[in-house]
Protein backbone atom coordinates (compact mmCIF):
# COMPACT_ATOMS: atom_id res chain seq x y z
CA UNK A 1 -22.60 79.92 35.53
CA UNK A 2 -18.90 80.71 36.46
CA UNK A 3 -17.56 78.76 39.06
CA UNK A 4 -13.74 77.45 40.08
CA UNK A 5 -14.70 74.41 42.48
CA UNK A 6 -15.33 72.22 39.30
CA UNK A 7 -14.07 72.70 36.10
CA UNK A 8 -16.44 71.09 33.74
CA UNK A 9 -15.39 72.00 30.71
CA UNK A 10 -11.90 70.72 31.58
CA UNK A 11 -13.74 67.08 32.23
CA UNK A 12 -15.11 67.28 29.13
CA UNK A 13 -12.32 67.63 27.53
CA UNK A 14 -9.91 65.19 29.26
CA UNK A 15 -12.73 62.60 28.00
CA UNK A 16 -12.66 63.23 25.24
CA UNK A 17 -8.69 63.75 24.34
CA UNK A 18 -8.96 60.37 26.11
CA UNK A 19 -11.33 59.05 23.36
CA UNK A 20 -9.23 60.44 20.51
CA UNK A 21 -6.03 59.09 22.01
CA UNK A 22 -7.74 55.44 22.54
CA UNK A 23 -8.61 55.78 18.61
CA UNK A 24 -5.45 57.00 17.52
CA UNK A 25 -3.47 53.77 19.57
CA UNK A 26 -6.01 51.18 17.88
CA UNK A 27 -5.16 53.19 14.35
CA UNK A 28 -1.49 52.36 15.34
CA UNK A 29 -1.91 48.85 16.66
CA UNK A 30 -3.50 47.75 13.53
CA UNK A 31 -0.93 49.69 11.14
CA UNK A 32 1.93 48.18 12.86
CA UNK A 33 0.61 44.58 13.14
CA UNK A 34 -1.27 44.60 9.52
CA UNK A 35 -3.98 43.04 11.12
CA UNK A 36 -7.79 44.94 11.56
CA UNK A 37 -8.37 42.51 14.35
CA UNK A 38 -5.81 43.22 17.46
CA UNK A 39 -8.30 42.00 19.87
CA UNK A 40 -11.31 39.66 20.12
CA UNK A 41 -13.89 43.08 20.53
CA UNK A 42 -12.52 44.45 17.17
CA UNK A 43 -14.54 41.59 15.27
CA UNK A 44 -15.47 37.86 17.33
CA UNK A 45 -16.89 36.38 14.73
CA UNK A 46 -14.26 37.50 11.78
CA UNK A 47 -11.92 36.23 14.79
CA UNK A 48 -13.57 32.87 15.20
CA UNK A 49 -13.84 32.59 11.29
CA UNK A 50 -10.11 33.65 10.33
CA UNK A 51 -8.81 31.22 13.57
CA UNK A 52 -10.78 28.21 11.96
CA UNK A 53 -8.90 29.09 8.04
CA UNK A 54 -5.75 29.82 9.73
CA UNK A 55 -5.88 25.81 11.20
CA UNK A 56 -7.10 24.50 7.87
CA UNK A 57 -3.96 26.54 5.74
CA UNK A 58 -1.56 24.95 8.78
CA UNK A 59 -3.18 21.45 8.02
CA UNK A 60 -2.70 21.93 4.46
CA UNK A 61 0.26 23.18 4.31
CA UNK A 62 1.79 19.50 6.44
CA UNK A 63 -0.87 17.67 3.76
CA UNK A 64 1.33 18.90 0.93
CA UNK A 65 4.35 17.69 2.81
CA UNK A 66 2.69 14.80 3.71
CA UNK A 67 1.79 14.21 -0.38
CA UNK A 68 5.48 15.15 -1.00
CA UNK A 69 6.71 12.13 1.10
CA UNK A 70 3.86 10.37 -0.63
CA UNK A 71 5.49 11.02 -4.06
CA UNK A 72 8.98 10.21 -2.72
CA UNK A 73 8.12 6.51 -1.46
CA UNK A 74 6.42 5.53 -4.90
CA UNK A 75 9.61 6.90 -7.15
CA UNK A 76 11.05 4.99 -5.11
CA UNK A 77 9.89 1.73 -5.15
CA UNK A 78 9.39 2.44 -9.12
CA UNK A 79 12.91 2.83 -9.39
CA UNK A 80 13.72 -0.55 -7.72
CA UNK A 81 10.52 -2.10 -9.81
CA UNK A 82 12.33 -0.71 -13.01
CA UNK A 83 15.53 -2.59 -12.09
CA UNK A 84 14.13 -5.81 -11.48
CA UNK A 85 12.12 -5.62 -14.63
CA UNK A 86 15.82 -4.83 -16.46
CA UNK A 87 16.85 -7.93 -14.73
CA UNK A 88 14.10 -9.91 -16.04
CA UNK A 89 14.49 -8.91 -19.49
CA UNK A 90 18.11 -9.95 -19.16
CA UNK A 91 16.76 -13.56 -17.75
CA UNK A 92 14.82 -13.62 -20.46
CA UNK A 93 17.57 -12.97 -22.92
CA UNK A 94 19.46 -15.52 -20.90
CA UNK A 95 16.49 -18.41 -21.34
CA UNK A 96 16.14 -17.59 -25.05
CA UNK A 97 20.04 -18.32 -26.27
CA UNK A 98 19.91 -21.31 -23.47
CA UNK A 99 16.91 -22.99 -25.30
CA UNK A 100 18.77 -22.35 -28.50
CA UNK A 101 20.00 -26.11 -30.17
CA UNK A 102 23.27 -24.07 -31.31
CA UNK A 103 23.70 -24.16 -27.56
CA UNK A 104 25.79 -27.02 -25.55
CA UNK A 105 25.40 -28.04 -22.41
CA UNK A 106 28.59 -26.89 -21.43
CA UNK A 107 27.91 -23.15 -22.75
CA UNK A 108 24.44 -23.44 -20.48
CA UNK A 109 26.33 -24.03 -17.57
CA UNK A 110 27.83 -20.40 -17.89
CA UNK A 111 24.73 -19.11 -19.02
CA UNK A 112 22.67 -20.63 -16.16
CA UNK A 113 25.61 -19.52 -13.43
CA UNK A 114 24.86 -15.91 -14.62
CA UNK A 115 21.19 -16.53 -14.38
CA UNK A 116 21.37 -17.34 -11.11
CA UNK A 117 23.51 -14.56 -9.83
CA UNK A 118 20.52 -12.54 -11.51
CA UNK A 119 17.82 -14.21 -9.38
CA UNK A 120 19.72 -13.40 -6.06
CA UNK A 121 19.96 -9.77 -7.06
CA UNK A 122 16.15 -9.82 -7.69
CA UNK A 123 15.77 -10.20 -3.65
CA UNK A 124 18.86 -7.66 -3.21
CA UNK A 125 16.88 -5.11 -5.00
CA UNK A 126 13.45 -6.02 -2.74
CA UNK A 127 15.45 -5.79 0.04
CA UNK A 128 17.49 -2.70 -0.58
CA UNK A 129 14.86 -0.19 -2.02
CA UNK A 130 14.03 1.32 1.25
CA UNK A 131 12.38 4.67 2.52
CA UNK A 132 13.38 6.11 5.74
CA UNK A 133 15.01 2.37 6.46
CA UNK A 134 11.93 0.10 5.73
CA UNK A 135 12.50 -1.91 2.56
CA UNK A 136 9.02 -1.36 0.47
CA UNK A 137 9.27 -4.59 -2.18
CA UNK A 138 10.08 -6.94 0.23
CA UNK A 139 6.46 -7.22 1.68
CA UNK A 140 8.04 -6.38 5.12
CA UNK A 141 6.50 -2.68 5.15
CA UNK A 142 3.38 -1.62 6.20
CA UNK A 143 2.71 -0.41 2.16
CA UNK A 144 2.46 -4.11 1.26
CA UNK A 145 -0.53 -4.73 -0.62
CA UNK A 146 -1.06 -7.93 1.02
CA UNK A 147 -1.62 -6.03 4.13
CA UNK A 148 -4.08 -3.54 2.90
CA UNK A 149 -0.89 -0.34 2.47
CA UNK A 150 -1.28 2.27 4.74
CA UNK A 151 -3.58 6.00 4.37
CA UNK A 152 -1.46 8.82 3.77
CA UNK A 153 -3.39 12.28 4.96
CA UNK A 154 -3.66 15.14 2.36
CA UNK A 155 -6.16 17.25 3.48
CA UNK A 156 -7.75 18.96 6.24
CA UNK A 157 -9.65 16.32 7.56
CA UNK A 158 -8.71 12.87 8.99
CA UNK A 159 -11.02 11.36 6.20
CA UNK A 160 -8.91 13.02 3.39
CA UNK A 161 -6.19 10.46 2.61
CA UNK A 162 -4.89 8.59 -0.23
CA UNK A 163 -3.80 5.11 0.40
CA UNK A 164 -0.28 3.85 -0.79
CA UNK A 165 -0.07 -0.30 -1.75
CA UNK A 166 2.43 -1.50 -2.80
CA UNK A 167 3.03 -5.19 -4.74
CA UNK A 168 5.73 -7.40 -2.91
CA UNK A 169 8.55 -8.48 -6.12
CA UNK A 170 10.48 -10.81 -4.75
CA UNK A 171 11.71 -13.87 -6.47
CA UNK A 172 8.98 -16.26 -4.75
CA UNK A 173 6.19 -13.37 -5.51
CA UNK A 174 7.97 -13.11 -9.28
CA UNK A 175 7.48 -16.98 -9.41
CA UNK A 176 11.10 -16.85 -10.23
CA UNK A 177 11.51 -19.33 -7.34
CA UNK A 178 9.27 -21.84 -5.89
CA UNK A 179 7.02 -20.52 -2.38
CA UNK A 180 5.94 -23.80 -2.28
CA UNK A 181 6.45 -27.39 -3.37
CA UNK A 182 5.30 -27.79 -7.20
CA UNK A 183 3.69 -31.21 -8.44
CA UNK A 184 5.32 -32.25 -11.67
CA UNK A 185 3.08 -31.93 -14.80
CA UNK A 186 3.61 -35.56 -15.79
CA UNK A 187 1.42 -38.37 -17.24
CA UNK A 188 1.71 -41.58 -14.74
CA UNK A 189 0.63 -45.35 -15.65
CA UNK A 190 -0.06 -46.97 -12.17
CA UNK A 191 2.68 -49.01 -12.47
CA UNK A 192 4.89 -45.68 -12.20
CA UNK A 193 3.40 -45.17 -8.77
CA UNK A 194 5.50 -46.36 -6.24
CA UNK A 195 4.80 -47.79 -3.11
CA UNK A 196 3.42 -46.78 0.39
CA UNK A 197 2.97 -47.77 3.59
CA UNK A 198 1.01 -46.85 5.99
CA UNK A 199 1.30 -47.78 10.13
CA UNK A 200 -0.98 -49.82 12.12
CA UNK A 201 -3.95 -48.29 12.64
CA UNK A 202 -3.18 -45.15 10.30
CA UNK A 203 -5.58 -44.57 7.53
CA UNK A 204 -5.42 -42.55 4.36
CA UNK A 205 -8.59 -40.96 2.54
CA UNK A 206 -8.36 -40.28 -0.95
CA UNK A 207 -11.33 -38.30 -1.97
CA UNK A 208 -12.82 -38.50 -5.76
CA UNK A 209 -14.08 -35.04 -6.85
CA UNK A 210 -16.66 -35.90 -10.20
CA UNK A 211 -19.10 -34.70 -12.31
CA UNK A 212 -21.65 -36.93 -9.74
CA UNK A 213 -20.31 -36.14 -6.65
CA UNK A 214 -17.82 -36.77 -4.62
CA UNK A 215 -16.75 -40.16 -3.07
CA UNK A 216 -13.86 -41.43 -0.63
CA UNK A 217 -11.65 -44.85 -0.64
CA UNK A 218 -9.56 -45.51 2.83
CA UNK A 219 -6.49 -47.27 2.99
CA UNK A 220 -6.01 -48.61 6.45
CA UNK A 221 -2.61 -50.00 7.70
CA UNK A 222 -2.79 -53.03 9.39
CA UNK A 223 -0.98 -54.57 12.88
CA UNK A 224 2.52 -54.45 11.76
CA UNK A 225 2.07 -51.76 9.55
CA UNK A 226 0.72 -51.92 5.52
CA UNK A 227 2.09 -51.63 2.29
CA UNK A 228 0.06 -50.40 -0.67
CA UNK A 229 1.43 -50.38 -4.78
CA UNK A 230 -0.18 -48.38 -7.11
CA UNK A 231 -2.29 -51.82 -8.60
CA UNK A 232 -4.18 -51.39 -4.80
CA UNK A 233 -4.69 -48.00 -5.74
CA UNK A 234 -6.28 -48.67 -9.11
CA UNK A 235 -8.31 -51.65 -7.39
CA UNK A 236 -9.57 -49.79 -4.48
CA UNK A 237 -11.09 -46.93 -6.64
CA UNK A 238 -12.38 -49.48 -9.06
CA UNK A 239 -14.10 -51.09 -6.32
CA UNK A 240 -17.88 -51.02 -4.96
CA UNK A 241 -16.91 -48.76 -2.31
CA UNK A 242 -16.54 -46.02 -4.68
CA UNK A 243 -20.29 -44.65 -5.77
CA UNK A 244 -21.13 -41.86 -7.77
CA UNK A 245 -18.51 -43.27 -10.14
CA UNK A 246 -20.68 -44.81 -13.12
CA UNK A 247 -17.30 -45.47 -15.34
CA UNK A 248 -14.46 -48.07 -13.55
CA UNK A 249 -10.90 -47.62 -13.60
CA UNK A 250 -8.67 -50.69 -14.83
CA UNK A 251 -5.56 -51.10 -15.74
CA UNK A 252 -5.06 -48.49 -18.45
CA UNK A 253 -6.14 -45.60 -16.11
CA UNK A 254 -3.52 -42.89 -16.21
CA UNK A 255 -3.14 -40.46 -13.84
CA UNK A 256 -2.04 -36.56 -14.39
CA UNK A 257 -0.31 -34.46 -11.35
CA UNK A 258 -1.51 -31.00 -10.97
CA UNK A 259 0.06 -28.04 -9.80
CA UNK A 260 -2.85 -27.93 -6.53
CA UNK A 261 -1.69 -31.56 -5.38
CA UNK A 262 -4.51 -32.88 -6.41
CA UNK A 263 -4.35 -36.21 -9.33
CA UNK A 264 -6.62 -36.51 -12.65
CA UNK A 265 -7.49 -39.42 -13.82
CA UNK A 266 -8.46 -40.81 -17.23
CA UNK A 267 -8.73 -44.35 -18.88
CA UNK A 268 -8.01 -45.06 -22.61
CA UNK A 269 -10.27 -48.04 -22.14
CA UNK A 270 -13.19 -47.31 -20.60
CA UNK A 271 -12.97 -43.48 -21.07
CA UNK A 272 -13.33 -42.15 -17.91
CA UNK A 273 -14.45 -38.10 -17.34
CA UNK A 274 -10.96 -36.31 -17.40
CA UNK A 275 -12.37 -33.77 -14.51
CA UNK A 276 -12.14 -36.82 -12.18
CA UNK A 277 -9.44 -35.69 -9.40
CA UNK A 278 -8.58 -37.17 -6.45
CA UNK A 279 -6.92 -35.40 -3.08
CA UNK A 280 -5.69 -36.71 -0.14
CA UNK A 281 -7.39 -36.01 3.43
CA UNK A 282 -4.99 -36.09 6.33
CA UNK A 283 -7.64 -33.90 8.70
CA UNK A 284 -8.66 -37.05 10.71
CA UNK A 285 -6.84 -37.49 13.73
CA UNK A 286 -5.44 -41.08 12.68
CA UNK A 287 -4.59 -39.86 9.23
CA UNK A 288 -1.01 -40.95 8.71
CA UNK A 289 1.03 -37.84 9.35
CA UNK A 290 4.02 -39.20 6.58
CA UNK A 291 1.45 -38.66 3.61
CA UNK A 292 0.43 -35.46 2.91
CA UNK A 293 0.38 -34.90 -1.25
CA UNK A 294 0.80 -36.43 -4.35
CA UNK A 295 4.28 -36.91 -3.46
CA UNK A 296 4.03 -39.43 -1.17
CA UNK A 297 2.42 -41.48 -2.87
CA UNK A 298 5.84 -42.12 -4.72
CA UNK A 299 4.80 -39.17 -7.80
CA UNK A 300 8.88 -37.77 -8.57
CA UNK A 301 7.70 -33.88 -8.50
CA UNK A 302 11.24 -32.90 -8.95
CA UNK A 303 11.11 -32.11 -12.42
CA UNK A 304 12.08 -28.77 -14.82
CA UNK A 305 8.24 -28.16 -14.77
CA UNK A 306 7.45 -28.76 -10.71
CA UNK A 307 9.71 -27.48 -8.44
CA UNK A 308 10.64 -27.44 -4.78
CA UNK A 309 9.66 -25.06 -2.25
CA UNK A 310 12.75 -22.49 -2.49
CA UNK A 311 13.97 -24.20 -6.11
CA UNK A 312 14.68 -21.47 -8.34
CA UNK A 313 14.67 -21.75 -12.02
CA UNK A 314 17.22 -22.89 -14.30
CA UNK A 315 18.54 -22.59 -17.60
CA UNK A 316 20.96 -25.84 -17.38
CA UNK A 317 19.76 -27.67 -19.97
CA UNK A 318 17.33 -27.15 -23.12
CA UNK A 319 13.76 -28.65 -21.76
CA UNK A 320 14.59 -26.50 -18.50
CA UNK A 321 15.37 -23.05 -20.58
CA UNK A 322 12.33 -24.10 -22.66
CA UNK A 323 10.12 -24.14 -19.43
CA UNK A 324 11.75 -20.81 -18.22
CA UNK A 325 9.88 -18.33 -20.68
CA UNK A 326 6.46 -18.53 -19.73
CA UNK A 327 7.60 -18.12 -16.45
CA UNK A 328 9.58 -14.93 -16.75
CA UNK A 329 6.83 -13.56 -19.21
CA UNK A 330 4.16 -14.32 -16.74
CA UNK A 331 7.08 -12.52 -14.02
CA UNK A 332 7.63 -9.46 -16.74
CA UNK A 333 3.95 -8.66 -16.98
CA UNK A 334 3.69 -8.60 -13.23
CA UNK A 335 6.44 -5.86 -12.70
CA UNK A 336 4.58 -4.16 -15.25
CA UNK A 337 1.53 -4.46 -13.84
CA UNK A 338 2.68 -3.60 -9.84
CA UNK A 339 4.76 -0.58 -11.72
CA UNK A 340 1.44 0.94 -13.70
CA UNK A 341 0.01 0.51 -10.33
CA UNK A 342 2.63 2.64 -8.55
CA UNK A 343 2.50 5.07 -11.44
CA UNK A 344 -1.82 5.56 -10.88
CA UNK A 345 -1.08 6.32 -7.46
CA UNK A 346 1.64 8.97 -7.69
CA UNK A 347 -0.56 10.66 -10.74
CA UNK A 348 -3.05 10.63 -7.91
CA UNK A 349 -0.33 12.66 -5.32
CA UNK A 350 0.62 15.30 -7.89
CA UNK A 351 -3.04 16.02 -8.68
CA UNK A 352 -3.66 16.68 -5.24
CA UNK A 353 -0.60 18.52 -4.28
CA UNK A 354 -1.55 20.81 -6.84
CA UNK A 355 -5.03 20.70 -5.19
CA UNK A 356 -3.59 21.67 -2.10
CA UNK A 357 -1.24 24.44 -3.57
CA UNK A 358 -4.66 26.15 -5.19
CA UNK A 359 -6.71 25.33 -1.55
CA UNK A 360 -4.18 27.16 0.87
CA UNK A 361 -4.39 29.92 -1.95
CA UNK A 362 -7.58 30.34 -2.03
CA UNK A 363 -7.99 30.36 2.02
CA UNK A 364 -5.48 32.54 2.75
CA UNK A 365 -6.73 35.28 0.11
CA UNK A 366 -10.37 34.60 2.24
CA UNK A 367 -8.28 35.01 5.32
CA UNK A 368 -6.98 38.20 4.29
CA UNK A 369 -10.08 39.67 3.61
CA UNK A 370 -11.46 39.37 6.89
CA UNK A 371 -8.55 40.01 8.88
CA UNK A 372 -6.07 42.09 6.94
CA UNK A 373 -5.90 45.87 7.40
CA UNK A 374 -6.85 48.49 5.12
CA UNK A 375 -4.04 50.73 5.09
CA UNK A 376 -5.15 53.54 3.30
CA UNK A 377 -8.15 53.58 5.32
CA UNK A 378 -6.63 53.32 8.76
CA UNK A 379 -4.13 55.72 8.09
CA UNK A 380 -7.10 58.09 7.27
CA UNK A 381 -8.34 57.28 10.81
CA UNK A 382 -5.29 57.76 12.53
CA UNK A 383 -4.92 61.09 10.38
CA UNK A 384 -8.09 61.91 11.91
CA UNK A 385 -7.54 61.26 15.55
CA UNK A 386 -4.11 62.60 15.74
CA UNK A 387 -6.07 65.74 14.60
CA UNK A 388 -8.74 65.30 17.09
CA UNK A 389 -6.05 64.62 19.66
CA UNK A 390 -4.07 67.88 19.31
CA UNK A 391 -7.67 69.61 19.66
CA UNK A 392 -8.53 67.69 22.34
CA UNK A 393 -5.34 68.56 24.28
CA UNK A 394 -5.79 72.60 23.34
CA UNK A 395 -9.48 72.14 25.10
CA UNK A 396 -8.02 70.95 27.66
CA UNK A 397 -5.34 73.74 28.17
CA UNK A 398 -8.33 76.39 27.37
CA UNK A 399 -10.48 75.07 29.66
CA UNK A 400 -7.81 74.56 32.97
CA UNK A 401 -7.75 78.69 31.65
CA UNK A 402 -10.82 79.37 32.75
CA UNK A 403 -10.40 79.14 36.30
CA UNK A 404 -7.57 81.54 36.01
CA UNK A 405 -9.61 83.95 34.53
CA UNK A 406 -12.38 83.54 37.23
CA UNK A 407 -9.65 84.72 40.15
CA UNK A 408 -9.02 88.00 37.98
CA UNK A 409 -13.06 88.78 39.36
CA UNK A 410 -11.87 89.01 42.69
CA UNK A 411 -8.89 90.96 42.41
């Protein structure tokens, strides 16, 4: 029925021009922002989905910066490997016209002074092929092989890394120069052996390491202190204190000095096993704290073929140049080896950068899917309710009409 106290037809229409216009601002909120989800009611779990990929593509995207860095420190340190192993070549080179008879001494000083410079610019090169200031063939960084390297993230996870070792090439690690005293490789008749003493109440344990075992002859230094020749030596392990021995040394044992320290003994008389060797023990507390290898037993280690620690190598005369090859081809072969090494791992970085590249690709087309507005679609919609609008607004003027029309009744 007609009445002018409440216009129902006007309420109806205010709701729903207020409908239409609520449609027509989401149509324009997602056109603008290019986005189908403005708010968390538009789609939670497409929210809660796209939120998740939008962290991983973030993550990625540092991973492949992360990988790039990655890349970066192992050109580098190749590119200070591939210098020293240019330098060793040269050595090499050096050696080779050093051991050469055509040579003289005088000519292999110059040729060893050059050689030299060329071992101190091995350690130059260790020390100066640095990334972001830490030298990386030194074995100062935290790369060092020796130390395990150090994980490099490239992936989403905290479990996706690749780890980066690197080799340490400096002259001691090269060989190039001694890390630690060298015992001569030398035959020695006992009569070679010098001398030594030992103090009161000092003792010295010499341990035989044979095919039957292992036995032990002490030398104890009397009051006023001992002296013991190399005869006592031979006497002592000739002796009945030594068992497990079934062969005894005399007077035409020999005795070869090992790189470990350690002595091997052999007789030409009696023929003893040749994988005899005898160490010195210095663990006990009244071990005699002035012996502690070969050396001081009066063995000269100071020869082309055992070195000092921190004794480099030398080309200074023939024997010496002679003795230098094997080392620099044993040094050669471990650039190469530390450099094929670097090379594995940065294959291994450009593989995964480029499975990194084809990840974020792949997430942020699955991204867009979900979250990325149809345009063609929306701008249907808003076509629609911009329509819907403009009729909802006419109700509205109609129906505030109708009340006019009502008064006309009572006129």
């Amino acid at each position: 029925m007609p009445v002018i106290s409440t216009n129902t037809a006007a309420n109806s229409a205010v709701r729903y021009l207020n409908i239409n216009a609520s449609e027509q601002s989401e149509s324009l909120s997602k056109l603008a922002s290019g986005s189908r989800i403005t708010q968390a009611s538009d789609d939670a779990a497409g929210l809660a989905i796209s939120t998740r990929i939008s962290s991983d593509v973030t993550t990625l995207n540092q991973a492949a910066t992360n990988a790039s860095h990655g890349i970066s420190v192992l050109q580098t340190a190749d590119g200070g490997a591939s210098n020293i192993s240019d330098i060793l070549e040269r050595m090499k080179s050096l050696a080779t016209e050093a051991s050469s008879g055509t040579v003289t001494d005088d000519d292999r000083t110059y040729i060893n002074a050059e050689f030299q410079q060329l071992t101190d610019q091995i350690d130059t090169i260790a020390d100066g092929t640095r990334y972001n200031g830490v030298s990386l063939l030194n074995g100062d960084s935290s790369f060092d092989s020796a130390s395990g390297g150090t994980a490099v993230v490239v992936g989403s996870s905290s479990d996706d890394t690749i780890n980066v070792s690197i080799s340490s090439l400096t002259t001691k690690d090269l060989g190039v120069v001694a890390s630690d005293d060298e015992a001569a490789s030398m035959t020695l008749d006992p009569s070679n052996i010098d001398q030594f003493s030992l103090a009161a109440g000092k003792t010295l344990t010499l341990t035989i390491a044979g095919d039957q075992g292992d036995s032990t002859v002490t030398f104890t230094g009397q009051t006023g202190g001992s002296t013991f020749t190399g005869a006592d030596l031979i006497s002592a392990l000739s002796g009945d204190t030594v068992t497990g021995i079934t062969t005894s040394l005399d007077a035409d044992t020999t005795f070869t000095a090992n790189d470990d320290g350690t002595l091997t003994m052999a007789s030409t008389t009696t023929g003893a096993s040749s994988s005899l060797k005898l160490s010195i023990d210095t663990s006990a507390s009244t071990a005699s704290t002035d012996i502690t290898n070969v050396s001081d037993l009066g063995i000269d280690v100071t020869t082309a073929t055992g070195r000092d620690a921190g004794e480099s190598l030398n080309v200074s005369t023939q024997d010496a140049a002679n003795a230098v090859l094997d080392k620099l081809d044993t040094a050669i072969d471990t650039v190469s080896k530390v450099r094929a090494e670097i090379g594995a791992q940065e294959s291994r970085f450009e593989f995964t950068s480029d499975s990194i590249a084809t990840s974020v690709e792949n997430l942020e087309s699955a991204k867009s899917a979900i979250t990325d507005v149809d345009v063609a679609s929306e701008e249907a919609k808003l076509a629609s309710s911009q329509v819907k609008v403009q009729a909802a607004v006419a109700a509205a003027s109609s129906a505030n009409q109708m009340t006019q029309d009502l008064l006309k009744l009572m006129q």
